[in-house]
Protein backbone atom coordinates (compact mmCIF):
# COMPACT_ATOMS: atom_id res chain seq x y z
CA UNK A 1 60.45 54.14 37.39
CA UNK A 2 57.98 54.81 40.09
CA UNK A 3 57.53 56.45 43.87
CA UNK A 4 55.56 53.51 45.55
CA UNK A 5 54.30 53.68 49.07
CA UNK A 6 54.22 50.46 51.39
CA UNK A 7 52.03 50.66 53.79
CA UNK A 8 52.61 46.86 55.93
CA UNK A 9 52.38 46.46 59.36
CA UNK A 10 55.05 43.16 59.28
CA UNK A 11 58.20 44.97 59.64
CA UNK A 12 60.06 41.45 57.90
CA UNK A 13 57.71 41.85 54.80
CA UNK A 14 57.71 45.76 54.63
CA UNK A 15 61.33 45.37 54.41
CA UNK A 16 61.23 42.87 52.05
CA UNK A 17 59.27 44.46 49.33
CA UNK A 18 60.73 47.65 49.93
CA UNK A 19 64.50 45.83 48.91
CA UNK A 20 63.13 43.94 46.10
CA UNK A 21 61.49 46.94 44.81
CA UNK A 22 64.30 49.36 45.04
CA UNK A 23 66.70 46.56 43.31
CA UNK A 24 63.99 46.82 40.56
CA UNK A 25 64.87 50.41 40.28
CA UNK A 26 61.97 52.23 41.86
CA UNK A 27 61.58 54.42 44.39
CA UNK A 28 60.38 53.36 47.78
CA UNK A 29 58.73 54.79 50.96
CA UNK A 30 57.13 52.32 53.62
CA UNK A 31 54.67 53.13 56.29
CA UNK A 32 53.64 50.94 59.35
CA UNK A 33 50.45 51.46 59.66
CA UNK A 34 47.25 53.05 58.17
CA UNK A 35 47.64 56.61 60.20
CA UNK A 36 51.42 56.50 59.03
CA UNK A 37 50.34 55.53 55.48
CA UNK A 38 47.90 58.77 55.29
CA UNK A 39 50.08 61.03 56.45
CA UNK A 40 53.02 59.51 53.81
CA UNK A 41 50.73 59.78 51.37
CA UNK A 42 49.36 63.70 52.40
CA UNK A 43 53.27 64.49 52.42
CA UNK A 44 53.87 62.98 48.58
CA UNK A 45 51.32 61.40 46.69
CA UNK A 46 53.05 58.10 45.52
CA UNK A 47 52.69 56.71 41.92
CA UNK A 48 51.09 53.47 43.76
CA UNK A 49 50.49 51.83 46.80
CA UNK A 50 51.01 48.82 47.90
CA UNK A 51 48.40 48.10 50.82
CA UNK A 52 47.98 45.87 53.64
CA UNK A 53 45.01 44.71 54.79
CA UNK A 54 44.91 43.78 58.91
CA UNK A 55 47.31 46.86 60.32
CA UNK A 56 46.72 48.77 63.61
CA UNK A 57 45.05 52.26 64.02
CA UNK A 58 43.87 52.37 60.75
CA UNK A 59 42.84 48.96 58.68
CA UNK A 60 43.54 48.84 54.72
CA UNK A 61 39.97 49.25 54.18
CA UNK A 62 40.09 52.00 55.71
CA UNK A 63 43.24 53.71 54.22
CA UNK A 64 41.19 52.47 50.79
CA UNK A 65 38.28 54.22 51.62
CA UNK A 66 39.55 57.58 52.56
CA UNK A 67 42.26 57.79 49.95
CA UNK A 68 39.13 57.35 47.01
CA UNK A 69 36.98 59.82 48.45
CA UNK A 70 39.52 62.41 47.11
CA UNK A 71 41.75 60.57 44.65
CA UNK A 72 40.23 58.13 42.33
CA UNK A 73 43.25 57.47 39.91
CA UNK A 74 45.72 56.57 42.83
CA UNK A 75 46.84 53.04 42.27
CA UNK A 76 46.14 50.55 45.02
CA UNK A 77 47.47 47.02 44.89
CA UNK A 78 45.84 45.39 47.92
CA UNK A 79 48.29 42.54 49.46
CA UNK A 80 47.42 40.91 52.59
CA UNK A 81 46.32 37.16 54.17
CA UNK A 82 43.15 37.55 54.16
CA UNK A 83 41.50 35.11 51.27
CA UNK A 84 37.75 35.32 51.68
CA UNK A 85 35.99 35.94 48.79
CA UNK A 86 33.96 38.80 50.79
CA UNK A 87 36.86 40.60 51.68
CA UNK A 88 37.94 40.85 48.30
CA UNK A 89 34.66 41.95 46.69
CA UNK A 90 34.74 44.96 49.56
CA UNK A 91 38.76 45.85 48.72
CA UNK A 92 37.27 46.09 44.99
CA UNK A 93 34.26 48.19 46.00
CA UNK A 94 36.22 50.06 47.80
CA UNK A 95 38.32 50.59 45.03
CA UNK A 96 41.08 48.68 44.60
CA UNK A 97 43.30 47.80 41.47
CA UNK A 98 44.34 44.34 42.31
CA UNK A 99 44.60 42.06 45.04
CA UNK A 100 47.24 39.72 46.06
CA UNK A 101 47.39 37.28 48.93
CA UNK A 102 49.90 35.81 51.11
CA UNK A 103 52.30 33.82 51.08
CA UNK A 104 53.00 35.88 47.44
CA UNK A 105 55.58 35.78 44.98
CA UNK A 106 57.99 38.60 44.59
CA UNK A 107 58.00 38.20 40.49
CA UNK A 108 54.43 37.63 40.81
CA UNK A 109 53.87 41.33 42.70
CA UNK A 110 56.62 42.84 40.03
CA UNK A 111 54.61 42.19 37.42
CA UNK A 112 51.20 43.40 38.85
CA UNK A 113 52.74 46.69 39.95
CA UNK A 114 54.03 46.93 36.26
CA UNK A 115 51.03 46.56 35.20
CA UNK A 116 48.82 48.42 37.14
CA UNK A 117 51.58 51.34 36.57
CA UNK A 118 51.10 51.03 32.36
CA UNK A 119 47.60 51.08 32.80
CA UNK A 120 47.68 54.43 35.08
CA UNK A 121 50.18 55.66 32.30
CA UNK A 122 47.98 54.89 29.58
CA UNK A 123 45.25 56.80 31.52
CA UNK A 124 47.15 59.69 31.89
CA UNK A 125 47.79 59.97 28.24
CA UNK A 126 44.55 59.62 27.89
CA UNK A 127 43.61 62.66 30.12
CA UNK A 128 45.52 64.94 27.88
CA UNK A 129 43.26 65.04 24.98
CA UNK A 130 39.80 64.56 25.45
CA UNK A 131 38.33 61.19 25.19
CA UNK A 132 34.57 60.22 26.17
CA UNK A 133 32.73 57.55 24.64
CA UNK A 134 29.09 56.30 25.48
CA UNK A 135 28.30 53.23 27.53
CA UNK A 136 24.38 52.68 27.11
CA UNK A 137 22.70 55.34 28.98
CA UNK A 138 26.46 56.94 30.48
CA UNK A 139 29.16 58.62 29.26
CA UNK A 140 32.56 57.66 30.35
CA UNK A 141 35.02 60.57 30.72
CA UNK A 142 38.47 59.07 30.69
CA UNK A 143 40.23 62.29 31.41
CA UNK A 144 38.18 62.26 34.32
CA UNK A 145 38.06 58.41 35.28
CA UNK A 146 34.57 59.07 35.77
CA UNK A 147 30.81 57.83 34.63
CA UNK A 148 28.64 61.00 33.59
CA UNK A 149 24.72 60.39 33.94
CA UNK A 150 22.71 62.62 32.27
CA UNK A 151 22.08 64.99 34.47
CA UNK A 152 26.10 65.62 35.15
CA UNK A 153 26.26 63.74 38.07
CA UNK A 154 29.46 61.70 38.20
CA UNK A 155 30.30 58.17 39.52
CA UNK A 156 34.29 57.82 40.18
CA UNK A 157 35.95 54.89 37.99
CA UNK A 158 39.50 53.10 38.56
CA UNK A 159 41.75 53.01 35.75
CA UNK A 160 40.90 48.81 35.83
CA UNK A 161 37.47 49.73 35.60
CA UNK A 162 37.96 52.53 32.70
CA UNK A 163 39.93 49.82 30.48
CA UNK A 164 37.08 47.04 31.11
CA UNK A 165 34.76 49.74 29.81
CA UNK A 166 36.53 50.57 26.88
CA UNK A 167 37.44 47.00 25.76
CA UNK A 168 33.52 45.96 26.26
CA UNK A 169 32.43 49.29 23.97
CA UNK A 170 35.05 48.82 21.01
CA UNK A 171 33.50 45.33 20.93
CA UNK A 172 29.75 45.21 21.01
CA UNK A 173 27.91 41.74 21.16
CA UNK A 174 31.66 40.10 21.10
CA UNK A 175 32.43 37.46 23.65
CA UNK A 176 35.62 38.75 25.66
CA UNK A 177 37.42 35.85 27.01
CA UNK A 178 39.15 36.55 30.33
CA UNK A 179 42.48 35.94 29.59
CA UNK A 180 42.51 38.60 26.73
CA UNK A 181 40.77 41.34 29.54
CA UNK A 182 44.48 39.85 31.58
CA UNK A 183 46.19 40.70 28.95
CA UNK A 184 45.50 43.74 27.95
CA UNK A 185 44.81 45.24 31.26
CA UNK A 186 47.43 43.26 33.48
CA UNK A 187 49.65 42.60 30.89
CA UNK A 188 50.58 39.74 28.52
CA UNK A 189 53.14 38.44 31.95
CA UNK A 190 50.16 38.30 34.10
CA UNK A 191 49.74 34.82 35.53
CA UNK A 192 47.28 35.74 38.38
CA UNK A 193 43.71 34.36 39.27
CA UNK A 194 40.80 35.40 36.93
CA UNK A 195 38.76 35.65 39.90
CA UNK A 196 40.38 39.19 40.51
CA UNK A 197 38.49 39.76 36.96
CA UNK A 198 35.20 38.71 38.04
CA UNK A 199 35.86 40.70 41.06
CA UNK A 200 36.09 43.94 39.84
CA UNK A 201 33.20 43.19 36.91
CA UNK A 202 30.49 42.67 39.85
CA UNK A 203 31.88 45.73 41.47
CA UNK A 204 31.65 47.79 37.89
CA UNK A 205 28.00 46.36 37.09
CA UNK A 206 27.35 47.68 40.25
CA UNK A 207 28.39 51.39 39.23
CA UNK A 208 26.51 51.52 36.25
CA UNK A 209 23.38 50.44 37.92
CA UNK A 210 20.54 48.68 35.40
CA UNK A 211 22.61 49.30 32.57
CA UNK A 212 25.13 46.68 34.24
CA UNK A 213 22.34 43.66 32.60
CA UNK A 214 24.12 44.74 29.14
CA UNK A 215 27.15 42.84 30.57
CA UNK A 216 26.64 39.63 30.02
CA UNK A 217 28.69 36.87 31.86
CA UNK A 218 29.36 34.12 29.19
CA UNK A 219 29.99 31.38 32.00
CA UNK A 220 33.66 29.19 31.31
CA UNK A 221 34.44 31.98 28.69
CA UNK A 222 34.28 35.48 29.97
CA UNK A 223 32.30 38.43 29.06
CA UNK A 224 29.87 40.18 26.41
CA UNK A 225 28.38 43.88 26.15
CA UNK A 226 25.19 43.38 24.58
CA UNK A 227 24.25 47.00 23.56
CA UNK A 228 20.09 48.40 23.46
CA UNK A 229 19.41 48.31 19.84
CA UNK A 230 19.24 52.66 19.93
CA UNK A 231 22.87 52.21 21.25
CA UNK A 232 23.54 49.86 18.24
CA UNK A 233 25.10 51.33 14.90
């Protein structure tokens, strides 16, 4: 099972999801605040976090923000009350795995956290031999969850991110519908909103710059990488 770190200002809720979690046979360490969260996290990393939004000294965003610039492959399962669409989008470009609201359902977040841990797993396996494919004018390193431009330079990827990529390139002009990219990311339990899909896509398309267009939204279906004809076999 895992080491999670709950970082939840709501002492009734923090409690809460620390119980159910332990019951489920994890491991669980809980943090107050964003400061407190930091400094859990500098002691042991965890195998995920699960992150409040709206706590004192130091906001989720925050916590988000400083955790990436060092450690892109941590995974962060944002859960919070706060439902705008814009807040979202900047959890995900901040880098965020998935992003749950409240009020929230305890089998609901059990089955995220499972599957945001298999796809971390899967990464890691992944990492051990070497494994880079080509996305239009990039290269993706999976061993380094990163996007390598030509000239080396690297742009940091999530291991959400990473999977959308390699579903999209094993299936060139194919129309991906957005309950398989559930599926096979989340997990064949996950009953969440595709919006958390979409989410993350803009925030991807935004990574890989022009070469984003060759995503294609196919609207009321899901999505389609339409590869440049030298990219084409």
């Amino acid at each position: 099972m895992a080491d999670i770190l709950i970082a939840e200002d709501d002492a009734r809720i923090r409690l809460y999801v620390a119980a159910a979690l332990k019951e489920a046979g994890h491991t669980t360490r809980t943090a107050s605040d964003g400061v407190a969260a930091l400094a859990a996290y500098a002691e042991r990393r965890p195998d995920l976090l699960v992150l409040d939004l709206m706590m004192p000294r130091k906001s989720g965003f925050d916590v988000c923000e400083e955790l990436r610039k060092t450690d892109e492959s941590l995974p962060i399962l944002v859960l919070t009350a706060k439902e705008a669409e814009s807040d979202k989008i900047l959890a995900f470009g901040l880098g965020a795995d998935d992003y749950m609201t409240k009020p929230f359902s305890m089998g609901e977040l059990k089955v995220r956290i499972a599957a945001i841990l298999r796809r971390a797993r899967l990464g890691e396996t992944a990492g051990r031999v070497e494994d880079v494919f080509k996305f239009v004018s990039w290269k993706v390193d999976a061993a380094k969850f990163a996007l390598v431009a030509g000239d080396g330079a690297q742009t940091p990827l999530t291991s959400l991110e990473l999977g959308i990529l390699r579903l999209l390139a094993a299936h060139p002009g194919e129309v991906i519908g957005r309950e398989r990219f559930l599926n096979e990311l989340w997990g064949v339990s996950y009953y969440g909103t595709t919006r958390t899909l979409d989410s993350r896509m803009a925030t991807l398309r935004r990574k890989l710059g022009p070469d984003g267009s060759y995503i294609e939204t196919q609207r009321g279906l899901g999505y389609r990488f339409n590869p440049p004809p030298e990219n084409k076999k």
